[in-house]
Protein backbone atom coordinates (compact mmCIF):
# COMPACT_ATOMS: atom_id res chain seq x y z
CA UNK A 1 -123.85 -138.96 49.99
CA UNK A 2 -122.90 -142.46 51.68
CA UNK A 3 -125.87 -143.84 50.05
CA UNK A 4 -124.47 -143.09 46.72
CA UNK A 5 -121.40 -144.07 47.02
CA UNK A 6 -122.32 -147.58 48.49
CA UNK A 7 -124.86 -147.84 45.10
CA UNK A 8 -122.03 -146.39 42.46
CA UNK A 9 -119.80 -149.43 44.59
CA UNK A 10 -122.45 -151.97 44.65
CA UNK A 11 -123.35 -151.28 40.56
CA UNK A 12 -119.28 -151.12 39.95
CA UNK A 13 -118.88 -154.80 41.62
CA UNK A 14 -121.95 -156.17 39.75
CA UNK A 15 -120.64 -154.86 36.36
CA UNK A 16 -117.49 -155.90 37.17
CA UNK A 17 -118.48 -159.66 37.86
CA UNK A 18 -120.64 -159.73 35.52
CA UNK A 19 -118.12 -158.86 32.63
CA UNK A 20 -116.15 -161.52 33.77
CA UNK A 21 -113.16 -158.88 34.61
CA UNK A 22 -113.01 -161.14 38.14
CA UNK A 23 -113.32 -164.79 38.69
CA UNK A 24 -114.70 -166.07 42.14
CA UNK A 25 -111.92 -166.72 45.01
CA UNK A 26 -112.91 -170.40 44.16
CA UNK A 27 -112.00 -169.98 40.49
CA UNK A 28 -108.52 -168.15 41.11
CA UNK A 29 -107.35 -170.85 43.83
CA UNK A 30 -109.08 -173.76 42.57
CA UNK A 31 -105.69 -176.61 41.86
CA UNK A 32 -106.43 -178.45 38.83
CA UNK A 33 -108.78 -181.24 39.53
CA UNK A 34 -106.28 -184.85 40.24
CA UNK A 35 -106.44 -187.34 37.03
CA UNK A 36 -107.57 -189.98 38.52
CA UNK A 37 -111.18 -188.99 38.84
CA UNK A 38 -112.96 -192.12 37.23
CA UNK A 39 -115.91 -194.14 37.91
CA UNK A 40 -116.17 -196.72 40.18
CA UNK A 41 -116.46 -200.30 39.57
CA UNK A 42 -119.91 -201.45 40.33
CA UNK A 43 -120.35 -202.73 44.10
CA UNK A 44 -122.52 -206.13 44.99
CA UNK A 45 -123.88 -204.40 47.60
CA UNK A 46 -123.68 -202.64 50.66
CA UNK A 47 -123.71 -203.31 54.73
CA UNK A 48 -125.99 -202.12 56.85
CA UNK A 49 -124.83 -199.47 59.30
CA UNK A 50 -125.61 -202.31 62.40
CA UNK A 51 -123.33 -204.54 60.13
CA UNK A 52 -120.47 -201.92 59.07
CA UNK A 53 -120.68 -201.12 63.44
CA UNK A 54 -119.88 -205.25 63.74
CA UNK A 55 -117.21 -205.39 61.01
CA UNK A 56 -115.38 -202.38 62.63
CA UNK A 57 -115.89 -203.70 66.14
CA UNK A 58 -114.21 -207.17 65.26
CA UNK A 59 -111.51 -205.62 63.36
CA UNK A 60 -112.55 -206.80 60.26
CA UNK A 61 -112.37 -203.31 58.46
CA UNK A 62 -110.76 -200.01 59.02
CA UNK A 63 -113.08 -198.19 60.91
CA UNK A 64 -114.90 -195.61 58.07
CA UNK A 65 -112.52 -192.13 59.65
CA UNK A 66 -109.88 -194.49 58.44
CA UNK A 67 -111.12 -194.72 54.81
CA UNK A 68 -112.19 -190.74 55.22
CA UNK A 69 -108.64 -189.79 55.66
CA UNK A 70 -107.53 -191.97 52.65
CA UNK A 71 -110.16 -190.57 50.68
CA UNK A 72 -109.24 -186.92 52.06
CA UNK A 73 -105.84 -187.67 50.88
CA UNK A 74 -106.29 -188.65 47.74
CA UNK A 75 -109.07 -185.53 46.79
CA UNK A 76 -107.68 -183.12 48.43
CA UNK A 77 -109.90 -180.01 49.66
CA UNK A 78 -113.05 -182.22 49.20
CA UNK A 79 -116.08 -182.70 51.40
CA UNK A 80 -116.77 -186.39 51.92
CA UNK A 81 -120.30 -186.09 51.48
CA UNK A 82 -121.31 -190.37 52.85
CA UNK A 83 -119.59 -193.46 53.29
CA UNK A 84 -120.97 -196.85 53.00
CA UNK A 85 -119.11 -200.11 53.33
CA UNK A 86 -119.86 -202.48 50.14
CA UNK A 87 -118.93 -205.75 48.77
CA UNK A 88 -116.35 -205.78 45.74
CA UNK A 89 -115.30 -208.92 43.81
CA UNK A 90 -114.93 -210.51 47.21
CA UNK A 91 -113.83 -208.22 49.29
CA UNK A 92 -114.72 -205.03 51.59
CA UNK A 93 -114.79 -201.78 50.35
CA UNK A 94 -115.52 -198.13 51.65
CA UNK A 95 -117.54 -196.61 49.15
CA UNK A 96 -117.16 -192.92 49.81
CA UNK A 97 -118.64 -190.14 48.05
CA UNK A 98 -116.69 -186.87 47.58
CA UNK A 99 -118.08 -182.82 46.67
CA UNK A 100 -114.70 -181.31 45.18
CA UNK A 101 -114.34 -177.70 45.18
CA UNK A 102 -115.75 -177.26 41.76
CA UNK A 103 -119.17 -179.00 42.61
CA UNK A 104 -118.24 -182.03 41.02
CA UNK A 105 -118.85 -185.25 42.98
CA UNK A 106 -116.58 -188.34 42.73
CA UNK A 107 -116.58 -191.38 44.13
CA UNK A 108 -113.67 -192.71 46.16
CA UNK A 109 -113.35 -196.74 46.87
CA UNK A 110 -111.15 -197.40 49.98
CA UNK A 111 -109.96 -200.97 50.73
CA UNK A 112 -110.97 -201.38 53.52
CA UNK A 113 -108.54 -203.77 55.62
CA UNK A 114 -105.64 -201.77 54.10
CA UNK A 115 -107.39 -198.34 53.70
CA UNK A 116 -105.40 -198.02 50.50
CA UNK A 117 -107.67 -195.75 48.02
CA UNK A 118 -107.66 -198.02 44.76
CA UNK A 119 -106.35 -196.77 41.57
CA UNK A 120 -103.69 -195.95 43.26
């Protein structure tokens, strides 16, 4: 009898889901995605992870949780997924590259002596 009832259950859910009567838990509380998702500008290039270490060490640069938060901030609920520091028209930049809730990925660029995400 309790192995029926689990199948009738298990058969229900699958019709259910796949009629599209219920959306995922992601779908129903996913906030609409920000506006300012756009590609970034092409970077020269980036620093090696012994040369990102230096920058950070001599206070050249945020140091890269710095630029995590910022990003974090600015895409809410998103995984930072890697974070390089780059050369931009002259400058530093964190490079950071985000998974949003809807399996998008986006990339974030981070000043990264004032940690201020740009676009902003």
């Amino acid at each position: 009898m309790h192995h029926a009832l689990a199948m009738l259950l298990a058969v229900s859910a699958v019709a259910v889901i796949a009629t599209g009567a219920v959306g995922t838990l992601a779908e129903e509380t996913e906030a609409p995605a920000p506006a300012k998702a756009q590609p970034v500008a092409r970077v020269e290039s980036c620093l090696s992870p012994a040369d990102m270490r230096e920058s950070v060490a001599e206070k050249r640069v945020i140091a890269p949780i710095a630029a995590i938060r910022a990003a974090r901030q600015a895409y809410p609920r998103s995984e930072i997924q890697r974070a390089s520091l780059c050369r931009h028209e002259d400058a530093l930049v964190y490079v950071l590259t985000a998974l949003r809730r809807d399996g998008q990925f986006v990339q974030v660029m981070v000043d990264a002596q004032s940690g201020q995400v740009h676009g902003q």
